[in-house]
C-alpha atoms as a PDB file:
ATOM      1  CA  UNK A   1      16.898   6.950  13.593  1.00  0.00           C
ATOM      2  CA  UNK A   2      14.184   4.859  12.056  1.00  0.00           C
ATOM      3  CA  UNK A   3      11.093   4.336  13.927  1.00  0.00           C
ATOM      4  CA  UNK A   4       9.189   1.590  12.288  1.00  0.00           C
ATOM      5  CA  UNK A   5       5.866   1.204  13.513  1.00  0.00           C
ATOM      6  CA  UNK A   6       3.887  -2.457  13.400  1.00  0.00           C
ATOM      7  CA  UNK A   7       0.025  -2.485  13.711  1.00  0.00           C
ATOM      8  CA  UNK A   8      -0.844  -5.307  15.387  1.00  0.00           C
ATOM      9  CA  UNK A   9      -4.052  -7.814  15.360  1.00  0.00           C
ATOM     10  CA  UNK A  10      -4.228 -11.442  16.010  1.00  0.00           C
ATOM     11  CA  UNK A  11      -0.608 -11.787  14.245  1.00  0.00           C
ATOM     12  CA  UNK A  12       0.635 -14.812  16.372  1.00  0.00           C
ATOM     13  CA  UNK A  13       1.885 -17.163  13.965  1.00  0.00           C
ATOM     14  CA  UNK A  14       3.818 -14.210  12.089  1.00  0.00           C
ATOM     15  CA  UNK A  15       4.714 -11.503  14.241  1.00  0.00           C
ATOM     16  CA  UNK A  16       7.513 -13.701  15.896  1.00  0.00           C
ATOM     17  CA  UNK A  17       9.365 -13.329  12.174  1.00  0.00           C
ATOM     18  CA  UNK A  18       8.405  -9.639  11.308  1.00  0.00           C
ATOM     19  CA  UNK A  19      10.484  -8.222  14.289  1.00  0.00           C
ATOM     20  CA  UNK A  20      13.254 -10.837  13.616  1.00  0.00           C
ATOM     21  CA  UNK A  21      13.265  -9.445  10.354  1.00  0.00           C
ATOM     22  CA  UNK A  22      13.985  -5.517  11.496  1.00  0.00           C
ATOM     23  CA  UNK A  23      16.380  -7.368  14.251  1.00  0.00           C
ATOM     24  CA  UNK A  24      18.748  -8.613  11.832  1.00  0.00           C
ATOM     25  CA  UNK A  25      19.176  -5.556   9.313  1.00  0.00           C
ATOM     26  CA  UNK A  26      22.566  -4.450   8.704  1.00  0.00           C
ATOM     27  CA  UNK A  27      21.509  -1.028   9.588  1.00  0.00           C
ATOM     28  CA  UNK A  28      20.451  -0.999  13.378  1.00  0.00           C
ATOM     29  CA  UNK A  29      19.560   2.549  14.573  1.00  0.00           C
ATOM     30  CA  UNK A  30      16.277   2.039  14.768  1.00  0.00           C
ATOM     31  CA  UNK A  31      13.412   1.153  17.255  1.00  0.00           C
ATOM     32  CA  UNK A  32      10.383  -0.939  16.497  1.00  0.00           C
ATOM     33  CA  UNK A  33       6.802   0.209  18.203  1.00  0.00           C
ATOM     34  CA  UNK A  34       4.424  -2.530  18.427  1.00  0.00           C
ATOM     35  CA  UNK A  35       0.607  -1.175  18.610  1.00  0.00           C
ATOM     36  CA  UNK A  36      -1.569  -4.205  19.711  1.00  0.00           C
ATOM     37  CA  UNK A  37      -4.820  -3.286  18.644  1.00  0.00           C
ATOM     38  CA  UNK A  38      -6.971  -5.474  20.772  1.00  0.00           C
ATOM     39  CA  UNK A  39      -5.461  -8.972  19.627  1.00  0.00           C
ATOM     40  CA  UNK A  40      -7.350 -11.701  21.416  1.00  0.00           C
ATOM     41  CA  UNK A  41      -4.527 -14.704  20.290  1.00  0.00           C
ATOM     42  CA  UNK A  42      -0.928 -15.145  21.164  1.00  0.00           C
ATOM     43  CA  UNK A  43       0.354 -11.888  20.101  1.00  0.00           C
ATOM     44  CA  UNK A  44       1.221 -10.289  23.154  1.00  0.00           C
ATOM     45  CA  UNK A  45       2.912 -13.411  24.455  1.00  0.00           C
ATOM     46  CA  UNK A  46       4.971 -13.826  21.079  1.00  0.00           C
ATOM     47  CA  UNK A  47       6.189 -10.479  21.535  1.00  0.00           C
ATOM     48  CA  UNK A  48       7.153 -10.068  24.248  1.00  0.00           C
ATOM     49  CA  UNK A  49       9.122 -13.425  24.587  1.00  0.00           C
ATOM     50  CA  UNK A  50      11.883 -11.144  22.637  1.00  0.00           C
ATOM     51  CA  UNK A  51      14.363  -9.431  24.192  1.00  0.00           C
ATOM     52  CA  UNK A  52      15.290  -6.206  22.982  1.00  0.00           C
ATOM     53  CA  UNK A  53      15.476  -2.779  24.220  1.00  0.00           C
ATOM     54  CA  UNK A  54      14.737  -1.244  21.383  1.00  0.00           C
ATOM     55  CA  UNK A  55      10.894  -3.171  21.019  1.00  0.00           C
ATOM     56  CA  UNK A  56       8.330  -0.802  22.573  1.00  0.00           C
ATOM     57  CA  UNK A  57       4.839  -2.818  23.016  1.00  0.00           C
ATOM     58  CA  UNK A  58       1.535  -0.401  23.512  1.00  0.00           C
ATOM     59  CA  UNK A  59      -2.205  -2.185  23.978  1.00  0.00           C
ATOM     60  CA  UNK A  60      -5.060  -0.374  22.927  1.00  0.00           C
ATOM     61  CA  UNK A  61      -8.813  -1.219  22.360  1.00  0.00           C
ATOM     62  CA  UNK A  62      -9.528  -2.359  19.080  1.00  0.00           C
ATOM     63  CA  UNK A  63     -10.159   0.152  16.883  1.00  0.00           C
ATOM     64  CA  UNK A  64      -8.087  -0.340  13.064  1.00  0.00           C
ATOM     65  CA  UNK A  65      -5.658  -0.266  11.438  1.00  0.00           C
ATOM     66  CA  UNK A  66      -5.817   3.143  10.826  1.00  0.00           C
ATOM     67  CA  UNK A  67      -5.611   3.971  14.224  1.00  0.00           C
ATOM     68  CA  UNK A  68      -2.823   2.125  15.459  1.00  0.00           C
ATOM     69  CA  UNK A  69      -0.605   3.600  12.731  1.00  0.00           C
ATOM     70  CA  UNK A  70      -1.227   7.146  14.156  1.00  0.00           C
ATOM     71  CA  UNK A  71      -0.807   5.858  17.480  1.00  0.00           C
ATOM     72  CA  UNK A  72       2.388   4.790  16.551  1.00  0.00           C
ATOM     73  CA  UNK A  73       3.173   7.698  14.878  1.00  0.00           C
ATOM     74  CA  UNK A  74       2.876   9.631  17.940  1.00  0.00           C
ATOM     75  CA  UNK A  75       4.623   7.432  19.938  1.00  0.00           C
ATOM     76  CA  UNK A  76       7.745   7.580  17.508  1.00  0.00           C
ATOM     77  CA  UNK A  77      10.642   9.212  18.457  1.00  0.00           C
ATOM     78  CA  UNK A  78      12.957   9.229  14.898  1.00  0.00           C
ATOM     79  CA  UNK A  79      13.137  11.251  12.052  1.00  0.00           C
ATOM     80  CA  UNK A  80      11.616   8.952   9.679  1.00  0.00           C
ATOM     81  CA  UNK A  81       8.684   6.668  10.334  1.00  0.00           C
ATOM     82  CA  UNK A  82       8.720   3.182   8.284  1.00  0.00           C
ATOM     83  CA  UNK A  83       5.208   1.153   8.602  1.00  0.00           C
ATOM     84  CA  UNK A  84       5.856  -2.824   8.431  1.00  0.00           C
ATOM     85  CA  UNK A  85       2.373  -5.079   8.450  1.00  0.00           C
ATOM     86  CA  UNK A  86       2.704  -7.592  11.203  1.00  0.00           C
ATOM     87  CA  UNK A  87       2.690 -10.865   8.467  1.00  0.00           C
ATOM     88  CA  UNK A  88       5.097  -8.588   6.527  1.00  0.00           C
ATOM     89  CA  UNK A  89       8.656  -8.751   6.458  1.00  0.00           C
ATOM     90  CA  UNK A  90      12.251  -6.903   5.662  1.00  0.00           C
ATOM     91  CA  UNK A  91      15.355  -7.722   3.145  1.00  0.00           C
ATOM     92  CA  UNK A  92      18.488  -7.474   5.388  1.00  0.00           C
ATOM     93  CA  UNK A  93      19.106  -4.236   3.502  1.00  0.00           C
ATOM     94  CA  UNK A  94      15.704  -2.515   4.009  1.00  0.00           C
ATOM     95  CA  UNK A  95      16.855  -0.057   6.274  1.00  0.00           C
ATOM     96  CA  UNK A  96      20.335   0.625   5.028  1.00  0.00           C
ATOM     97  CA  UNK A  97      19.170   1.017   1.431  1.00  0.00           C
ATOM     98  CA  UNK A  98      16.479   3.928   2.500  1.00  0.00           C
ATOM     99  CA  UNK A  99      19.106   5.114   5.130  1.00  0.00           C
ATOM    100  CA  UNK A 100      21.895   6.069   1.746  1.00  0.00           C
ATOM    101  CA  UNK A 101      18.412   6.723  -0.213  1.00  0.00           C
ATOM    102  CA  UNK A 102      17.431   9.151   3.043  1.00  0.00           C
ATOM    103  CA  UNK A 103      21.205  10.453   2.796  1.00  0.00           C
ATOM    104  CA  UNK A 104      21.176  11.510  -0.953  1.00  0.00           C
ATOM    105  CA  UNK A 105      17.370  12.960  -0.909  1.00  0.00           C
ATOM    106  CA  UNK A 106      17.711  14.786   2.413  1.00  0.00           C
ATOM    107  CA  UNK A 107      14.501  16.973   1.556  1.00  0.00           C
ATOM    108  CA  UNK A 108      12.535  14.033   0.007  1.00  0.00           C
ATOM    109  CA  UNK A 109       9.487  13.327   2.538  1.00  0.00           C
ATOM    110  CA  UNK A 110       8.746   9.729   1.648  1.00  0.00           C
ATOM    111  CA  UNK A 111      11.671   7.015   0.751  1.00  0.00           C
ATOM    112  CA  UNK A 112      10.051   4.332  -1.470  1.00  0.00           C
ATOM    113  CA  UNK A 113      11.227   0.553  -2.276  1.00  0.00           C
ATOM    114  CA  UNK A 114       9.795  -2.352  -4.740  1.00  0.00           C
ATOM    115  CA  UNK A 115       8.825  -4.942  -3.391  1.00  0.00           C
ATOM    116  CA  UNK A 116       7.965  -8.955  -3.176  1.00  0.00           C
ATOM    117  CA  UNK A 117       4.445 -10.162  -3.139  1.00  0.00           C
ATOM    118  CA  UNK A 118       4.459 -13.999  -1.662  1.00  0.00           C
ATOM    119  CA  UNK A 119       1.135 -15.789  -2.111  1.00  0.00           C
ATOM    120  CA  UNK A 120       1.627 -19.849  -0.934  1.00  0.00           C
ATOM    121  CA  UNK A 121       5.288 -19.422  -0.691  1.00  0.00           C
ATOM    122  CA  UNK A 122       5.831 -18.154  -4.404  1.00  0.00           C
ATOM    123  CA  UNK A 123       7.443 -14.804  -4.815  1.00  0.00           C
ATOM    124  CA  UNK A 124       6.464 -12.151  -7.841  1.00  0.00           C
ATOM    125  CA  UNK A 125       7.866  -8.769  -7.930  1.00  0.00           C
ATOM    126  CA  UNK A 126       6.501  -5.516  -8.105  1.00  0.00           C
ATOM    127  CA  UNK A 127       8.345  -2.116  -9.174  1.00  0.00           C
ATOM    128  CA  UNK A 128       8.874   0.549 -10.742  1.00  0.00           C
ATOM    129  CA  UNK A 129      10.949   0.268 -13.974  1.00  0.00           C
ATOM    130  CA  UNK A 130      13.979   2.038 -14.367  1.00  0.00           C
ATOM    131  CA  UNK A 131      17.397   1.681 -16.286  1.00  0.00           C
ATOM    132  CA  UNK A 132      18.644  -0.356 -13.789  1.00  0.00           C
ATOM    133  CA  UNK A 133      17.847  -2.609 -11.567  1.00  0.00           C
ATOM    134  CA  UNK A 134      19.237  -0.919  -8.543  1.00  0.00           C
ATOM    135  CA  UNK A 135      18.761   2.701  -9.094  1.00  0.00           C
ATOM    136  CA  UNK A 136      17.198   5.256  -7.794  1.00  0.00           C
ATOM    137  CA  UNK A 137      15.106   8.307  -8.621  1.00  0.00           C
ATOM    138  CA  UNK A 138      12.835  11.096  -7.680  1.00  0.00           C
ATOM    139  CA  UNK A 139       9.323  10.454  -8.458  1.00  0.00           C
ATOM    140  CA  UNK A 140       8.153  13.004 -10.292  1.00  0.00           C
ATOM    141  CA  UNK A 141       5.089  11.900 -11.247  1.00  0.00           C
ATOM    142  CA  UNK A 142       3.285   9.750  -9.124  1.00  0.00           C
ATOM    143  CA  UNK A 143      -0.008   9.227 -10.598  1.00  0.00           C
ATOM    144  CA  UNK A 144       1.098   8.213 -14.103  1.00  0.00           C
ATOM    145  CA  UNK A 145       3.098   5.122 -12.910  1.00  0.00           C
ATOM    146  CA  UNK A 146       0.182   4.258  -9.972  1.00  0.00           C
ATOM    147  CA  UNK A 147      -2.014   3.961 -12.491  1.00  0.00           C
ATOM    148  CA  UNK A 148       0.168   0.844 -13.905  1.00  0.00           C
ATOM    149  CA  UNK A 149       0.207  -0.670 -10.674  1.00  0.00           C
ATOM    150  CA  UNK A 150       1.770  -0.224  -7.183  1.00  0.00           C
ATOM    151  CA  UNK A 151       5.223  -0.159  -7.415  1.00  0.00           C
ATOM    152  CA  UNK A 152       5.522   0.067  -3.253  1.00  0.00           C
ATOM    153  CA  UNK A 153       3.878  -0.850  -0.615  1.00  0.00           C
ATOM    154  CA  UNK A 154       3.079  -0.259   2.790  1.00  0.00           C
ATOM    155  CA  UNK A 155       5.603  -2.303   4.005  1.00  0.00           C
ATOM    156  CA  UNK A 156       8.263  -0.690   1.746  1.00  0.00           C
ATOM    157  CA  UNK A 157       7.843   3.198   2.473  1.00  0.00           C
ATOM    158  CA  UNK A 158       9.229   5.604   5.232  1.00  0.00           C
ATOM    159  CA  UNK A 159       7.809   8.953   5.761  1.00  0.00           C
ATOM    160  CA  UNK A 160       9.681  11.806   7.291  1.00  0.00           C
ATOM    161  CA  UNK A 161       7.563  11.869  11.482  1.00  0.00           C
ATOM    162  CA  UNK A 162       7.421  15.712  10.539  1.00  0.00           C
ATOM    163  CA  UNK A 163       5.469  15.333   7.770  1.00  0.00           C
ATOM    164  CA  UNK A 164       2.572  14.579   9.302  1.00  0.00           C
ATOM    165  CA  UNK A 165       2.614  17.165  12.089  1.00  0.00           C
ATOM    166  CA  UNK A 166       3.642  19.460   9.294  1.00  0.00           C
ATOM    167  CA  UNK A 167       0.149  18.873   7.075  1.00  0.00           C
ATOM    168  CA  UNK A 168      -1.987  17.686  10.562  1.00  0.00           C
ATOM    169  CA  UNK A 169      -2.538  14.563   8.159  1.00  0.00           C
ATOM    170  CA  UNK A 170      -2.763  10.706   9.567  1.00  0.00           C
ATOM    171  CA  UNK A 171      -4.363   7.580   8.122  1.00  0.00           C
ATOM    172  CA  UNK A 172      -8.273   8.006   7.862  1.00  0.00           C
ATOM    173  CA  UNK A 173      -9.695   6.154  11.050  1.00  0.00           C
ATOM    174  CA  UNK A 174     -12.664   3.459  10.793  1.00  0.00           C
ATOM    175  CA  UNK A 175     -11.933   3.183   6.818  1.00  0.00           C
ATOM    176  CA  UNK A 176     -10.947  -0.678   5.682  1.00  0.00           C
ATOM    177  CA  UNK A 177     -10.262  -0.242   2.213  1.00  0.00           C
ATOM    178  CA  UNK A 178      -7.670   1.501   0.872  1.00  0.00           C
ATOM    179  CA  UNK A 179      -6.567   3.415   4.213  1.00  0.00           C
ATOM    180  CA  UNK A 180      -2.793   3.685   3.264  1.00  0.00           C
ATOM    181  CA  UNK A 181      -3.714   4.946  -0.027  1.00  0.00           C
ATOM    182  CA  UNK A 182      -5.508   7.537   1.227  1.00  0.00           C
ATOM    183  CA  UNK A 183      -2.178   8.835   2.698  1.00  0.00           C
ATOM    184  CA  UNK A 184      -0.066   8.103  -0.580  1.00  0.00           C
ATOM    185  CA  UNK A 185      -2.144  10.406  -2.581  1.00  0.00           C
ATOM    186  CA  UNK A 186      -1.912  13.004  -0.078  1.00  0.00           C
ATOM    187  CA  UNK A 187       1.924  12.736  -0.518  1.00  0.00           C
ATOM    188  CA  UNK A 188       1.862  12.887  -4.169  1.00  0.00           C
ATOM    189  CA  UNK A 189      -0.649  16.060  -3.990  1.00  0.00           C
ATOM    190  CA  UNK A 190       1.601  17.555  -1.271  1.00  0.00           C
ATOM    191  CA  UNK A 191       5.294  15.866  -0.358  1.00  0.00           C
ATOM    192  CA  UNK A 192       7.511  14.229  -2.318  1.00  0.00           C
ATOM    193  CA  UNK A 193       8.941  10.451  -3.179  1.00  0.00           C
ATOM    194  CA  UNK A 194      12.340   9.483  -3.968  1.00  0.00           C
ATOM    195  CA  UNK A 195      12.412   5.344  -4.523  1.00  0.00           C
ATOM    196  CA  UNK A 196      15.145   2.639  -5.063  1.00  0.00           C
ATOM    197  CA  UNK A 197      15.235   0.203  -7.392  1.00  0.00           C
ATOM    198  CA  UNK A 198      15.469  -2.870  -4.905  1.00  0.00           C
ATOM    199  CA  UNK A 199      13.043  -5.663  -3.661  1.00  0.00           C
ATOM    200  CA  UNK A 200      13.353  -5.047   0.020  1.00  0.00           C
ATOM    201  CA  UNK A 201      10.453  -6.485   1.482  1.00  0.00           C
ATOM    202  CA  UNK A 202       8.106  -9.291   1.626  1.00  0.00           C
ATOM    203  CA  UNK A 203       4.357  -8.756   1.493  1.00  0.00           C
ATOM    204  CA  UNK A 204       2.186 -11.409   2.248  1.00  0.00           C
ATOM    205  CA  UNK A 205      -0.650 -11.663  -0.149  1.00  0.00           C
ATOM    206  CA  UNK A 206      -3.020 -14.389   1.441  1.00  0.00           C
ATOM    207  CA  UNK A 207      -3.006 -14.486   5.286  1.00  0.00           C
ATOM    208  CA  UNK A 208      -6.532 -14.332   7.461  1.00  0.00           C
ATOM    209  CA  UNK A 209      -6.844 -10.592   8.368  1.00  0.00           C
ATOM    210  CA  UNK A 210      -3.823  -9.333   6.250  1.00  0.00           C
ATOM    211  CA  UNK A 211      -4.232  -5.858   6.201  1.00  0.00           C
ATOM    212  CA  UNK A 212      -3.234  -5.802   2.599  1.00  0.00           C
ATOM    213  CA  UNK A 213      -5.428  -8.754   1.267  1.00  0.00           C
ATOM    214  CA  UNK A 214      -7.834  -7.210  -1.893  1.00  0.00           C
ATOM    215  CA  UNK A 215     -11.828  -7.592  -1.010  1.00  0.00           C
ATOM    216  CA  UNK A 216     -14.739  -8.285  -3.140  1.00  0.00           C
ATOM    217  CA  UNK A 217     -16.009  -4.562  -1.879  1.00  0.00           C
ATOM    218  CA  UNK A 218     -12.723  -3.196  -2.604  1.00  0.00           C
ATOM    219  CA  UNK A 219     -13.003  -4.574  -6.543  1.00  0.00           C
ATOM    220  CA  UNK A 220     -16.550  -3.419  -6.872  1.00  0.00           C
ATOM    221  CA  UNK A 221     -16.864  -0.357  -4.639  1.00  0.00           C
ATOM    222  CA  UNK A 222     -15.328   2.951  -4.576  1.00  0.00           C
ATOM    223  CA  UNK A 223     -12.275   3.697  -2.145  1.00  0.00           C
ATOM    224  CA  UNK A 224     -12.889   6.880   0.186  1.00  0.00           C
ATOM    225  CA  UNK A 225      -9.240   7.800  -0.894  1.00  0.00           C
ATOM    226  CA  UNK A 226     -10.572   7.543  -4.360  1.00  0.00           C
ATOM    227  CA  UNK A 227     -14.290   9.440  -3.983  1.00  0.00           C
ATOM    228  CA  UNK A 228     -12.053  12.360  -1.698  1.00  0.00           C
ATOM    229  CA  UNK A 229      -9.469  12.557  -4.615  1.00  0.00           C
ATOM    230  CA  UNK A 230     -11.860  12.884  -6.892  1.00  0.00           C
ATOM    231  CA  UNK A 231     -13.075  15.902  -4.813  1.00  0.00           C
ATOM    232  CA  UNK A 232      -9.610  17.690  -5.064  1.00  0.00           C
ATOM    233  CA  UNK A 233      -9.639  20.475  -7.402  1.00  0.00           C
ATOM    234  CA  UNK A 234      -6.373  20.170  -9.266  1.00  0.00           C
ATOM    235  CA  UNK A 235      -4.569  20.434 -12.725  1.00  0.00           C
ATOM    236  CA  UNK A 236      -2.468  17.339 -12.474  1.00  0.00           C
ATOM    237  CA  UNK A 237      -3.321  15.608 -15.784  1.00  0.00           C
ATOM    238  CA  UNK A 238      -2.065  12.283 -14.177  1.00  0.00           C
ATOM    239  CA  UNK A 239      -4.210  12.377 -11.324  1.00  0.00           C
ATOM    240  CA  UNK A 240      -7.381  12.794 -13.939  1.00  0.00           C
ATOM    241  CA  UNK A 241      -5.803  10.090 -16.251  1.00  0.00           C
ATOM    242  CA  UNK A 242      -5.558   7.688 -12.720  1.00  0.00           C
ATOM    243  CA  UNK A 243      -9.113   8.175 -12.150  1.00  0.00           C
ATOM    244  CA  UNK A 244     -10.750   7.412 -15.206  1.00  0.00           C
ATOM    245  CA  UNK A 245      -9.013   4.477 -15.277  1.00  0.00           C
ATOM    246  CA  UNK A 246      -9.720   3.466 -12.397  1.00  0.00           C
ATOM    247  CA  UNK A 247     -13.430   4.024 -12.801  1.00  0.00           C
ATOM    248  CA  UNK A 248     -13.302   1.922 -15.924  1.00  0.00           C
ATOM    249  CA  UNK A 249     -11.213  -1.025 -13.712  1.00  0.00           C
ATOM    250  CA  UNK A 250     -13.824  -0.720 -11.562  1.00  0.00           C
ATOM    251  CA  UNK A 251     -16.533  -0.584 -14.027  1.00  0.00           C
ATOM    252  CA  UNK A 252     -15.819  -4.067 -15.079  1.00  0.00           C
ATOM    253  CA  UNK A 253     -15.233  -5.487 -12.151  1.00  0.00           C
ATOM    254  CA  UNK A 254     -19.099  -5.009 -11.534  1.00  0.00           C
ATOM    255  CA  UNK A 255     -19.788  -6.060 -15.091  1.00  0.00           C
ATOM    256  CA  UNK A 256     -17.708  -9.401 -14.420  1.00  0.00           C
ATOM    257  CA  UNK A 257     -20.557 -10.077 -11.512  1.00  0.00           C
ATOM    258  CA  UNK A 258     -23.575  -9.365 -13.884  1.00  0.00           C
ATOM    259  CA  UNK A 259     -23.997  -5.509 -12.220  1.00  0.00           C
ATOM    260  CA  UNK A 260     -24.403  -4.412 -15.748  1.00  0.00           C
ATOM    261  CA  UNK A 261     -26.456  -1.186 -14.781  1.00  0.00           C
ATOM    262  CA  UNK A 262     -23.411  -0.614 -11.664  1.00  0.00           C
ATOM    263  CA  UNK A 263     -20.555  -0.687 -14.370  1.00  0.00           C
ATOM    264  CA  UNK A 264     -22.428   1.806 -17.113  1.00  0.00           C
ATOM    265  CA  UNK A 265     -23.163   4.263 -14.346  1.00  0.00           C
ATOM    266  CA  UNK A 266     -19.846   4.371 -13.207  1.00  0.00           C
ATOM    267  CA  UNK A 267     -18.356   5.741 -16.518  1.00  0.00           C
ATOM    268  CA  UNK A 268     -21.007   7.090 -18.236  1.00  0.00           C
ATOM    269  CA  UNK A 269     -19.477  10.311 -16.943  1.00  0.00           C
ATOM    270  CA  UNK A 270     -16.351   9.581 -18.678  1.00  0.00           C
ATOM    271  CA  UNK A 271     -17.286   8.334 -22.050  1.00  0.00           C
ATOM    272  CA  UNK A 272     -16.517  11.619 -23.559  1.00  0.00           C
ATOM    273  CA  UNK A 273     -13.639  12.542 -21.131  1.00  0.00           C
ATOM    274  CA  UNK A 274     -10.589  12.665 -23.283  1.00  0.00           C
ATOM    275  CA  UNK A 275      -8.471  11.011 -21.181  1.00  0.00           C
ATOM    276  CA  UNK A 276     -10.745   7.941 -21.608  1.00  0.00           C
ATOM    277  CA  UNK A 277      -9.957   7.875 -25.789  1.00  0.00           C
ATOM    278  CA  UNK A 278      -7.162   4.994 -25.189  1.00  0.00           C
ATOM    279  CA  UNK A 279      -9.805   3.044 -23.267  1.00  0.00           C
ATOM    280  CA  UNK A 280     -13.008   3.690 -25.321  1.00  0.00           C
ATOM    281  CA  UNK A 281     -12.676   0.667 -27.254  1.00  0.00           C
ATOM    282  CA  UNK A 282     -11.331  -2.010 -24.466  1.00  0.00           C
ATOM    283  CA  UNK A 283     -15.078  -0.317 -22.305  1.00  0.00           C
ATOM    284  CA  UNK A 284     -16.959  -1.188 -25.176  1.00  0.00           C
ATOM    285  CA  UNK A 285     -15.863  -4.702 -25.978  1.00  0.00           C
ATOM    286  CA  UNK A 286     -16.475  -5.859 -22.328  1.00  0.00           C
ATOM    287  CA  UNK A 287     -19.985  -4.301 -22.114  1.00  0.00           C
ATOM    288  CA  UNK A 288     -20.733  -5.894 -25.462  1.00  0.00           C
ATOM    289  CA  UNK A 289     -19.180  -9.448 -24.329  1.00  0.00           C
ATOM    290  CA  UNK A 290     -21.964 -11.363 -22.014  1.00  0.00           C
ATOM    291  CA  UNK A 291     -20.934 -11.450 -18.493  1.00  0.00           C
ATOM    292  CA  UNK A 292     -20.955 -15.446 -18.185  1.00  0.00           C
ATOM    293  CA  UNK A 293     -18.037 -15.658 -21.376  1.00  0.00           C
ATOM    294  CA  UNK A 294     -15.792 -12.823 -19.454  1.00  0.00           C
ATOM    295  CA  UNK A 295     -16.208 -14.827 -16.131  1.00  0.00           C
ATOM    296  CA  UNK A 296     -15.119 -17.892 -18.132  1.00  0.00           C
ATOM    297  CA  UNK A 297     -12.446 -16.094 -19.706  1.00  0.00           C
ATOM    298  CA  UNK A 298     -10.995 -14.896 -16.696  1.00  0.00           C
ATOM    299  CA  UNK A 299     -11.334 -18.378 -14.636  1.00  0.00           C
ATOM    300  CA  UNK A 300      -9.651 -20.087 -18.192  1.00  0.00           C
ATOM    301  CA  UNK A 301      -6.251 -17.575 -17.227  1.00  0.00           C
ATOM    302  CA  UNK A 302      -6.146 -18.174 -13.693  1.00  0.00           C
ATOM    303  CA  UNK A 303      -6.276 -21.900 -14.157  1.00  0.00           C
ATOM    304  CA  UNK A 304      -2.971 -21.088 -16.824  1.00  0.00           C
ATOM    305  CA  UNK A 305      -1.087 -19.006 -14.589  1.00  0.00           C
ATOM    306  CA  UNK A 306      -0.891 -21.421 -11.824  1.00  0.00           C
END
């Protein structure tokens, strides 16, 4: 059985077609714990207007994200935990998919998906490439396609319930950036991902409080998950490939917003790393372009790609 577990906050005008969306899969073994964390709209009421047995509604104070996704994790009572953002929503197939994926990759601890991202009611896709469009494979290593871009998301992963009894590991409470990575690395240091080759569900990219929305802080400051992975001793040569690139991305980022001193400091440590080679010159072109031409630059594309 599937438990899939919905943190909840002042969801109202969505929630209503999240849980139809896990009500209509043509896989139903399942059961869907709601964790209200402190919603002060129409949640409650929207949820509970639907009928079903299998919808088990907690309240708690307010407290994050974080925390009502290991509140729900203790709550659960299947084998395999799937987390669904309440503005979020399923392909029919979601759960049948992971269920043949779960039935092939019995040891695999997390089952893995791409995905749609829907921002004003257009949809883009994001996965991982493989041969073909509807296969599936063991990830073997994790870091070296993150680093190209998330290829699933919260809303498209289940994790065996064991697992995190197993390690003592849940999502890091009060944190508001970057939470779910945080336990995504810990898989890839520790468990294991099998993932399908599907689009199975819908993440919403620009809803008020989406838990999934990008900040300013998150472009410009570092993650936790990122300054405690940085902190883990290990010989993964993808992991220290991830980082420095990250630390360039992020580098940027602050140059973009004139923080010209910010962005040098932040890879001055990697200049002569050699996983930075590939990136030397691309670091030194955008410190060596004035901030107000990038910012135009950038503004110039996004005015393009609508």
């Amino acid at each position: 059985m599937f438990s899939i577990v919905i943190p909840l906050y002042n969801k109202g005008n969505y929630i209503r077609n999240t849980i139809h969306s896990i009500l209509l899969q043509d896989y139903q073994d399942f059961e869907i714990i709601i964790v209200d964390d402190g919603s002060t709209d129409n949640s409650k009421d929207e949820v509970l207007s639907i009928n079903d047995r299998r919808i088990r509604y907690f309240h708690k104070n307010n407290e994050g994200v974080s925390s009502a996704r290991n509140y729900g994790i203790e709550k659960a009572q299947g084998e395999y935990i799937a987390f669904l953002d309440a503005d979020d929503s399923y392909e029919k197939e979601f759960l049948s998919k992971i269920f043949k994926l779960a039935c092939k990759y019995p040891s695999i601890d997390a089952l893995t998906s791409g995905f749609y991202r829907v921002k004003k009611g257009v949809k883009t896709t994001s996965y991982l490439p493989i041969d073909i469009l509807g296969d599936d494979c063991i990830i073997d290593d994790f870091f070296a396609h993150w680093s190209n871009g998330a290829f699933f998301c919260s809303s498209s992963i289940v994790v065996k319930r064991s697992y995190f009894f197993e390690y003592n590991k849940f999502f890091p409470i009060g944190e508001t950036m970057g939470e779910d990575q945080d336990m995504w690395f810990h898989l890839a240091l520790n468990g294991s991902f099998a993932y399908i080759a599907c689009y199975l569900s819908n993440y919403n990219v620009a809803v008020d409080n989406s838990l999934t929305s990008i900040s300013y802080n998150e472009r410009i400051l570092e993650l936790p998950c990122i300054t405690r992975l940085k902190k883990i001793h290990s010989n993964n040569t993808s992991k220290k490939k991830f980082i420095v690139r990250y630390n360039l991305e992020r580098a940027i980022n602050n140059f973009i917003i004139g923080n010209k001193k910010e962005g040098i400091s932040i890879i001055k440590d990697d200049f002569f790393n050699k996983y930075f080679y590939k990136l030397k010159l691309l670091a030194v072109l955008f410190f060596c372009i004035p901030s107000p031409l990038i910012r135009k630059l950038i503004l110039i594309r996004k005015n393009f790609n609508k």
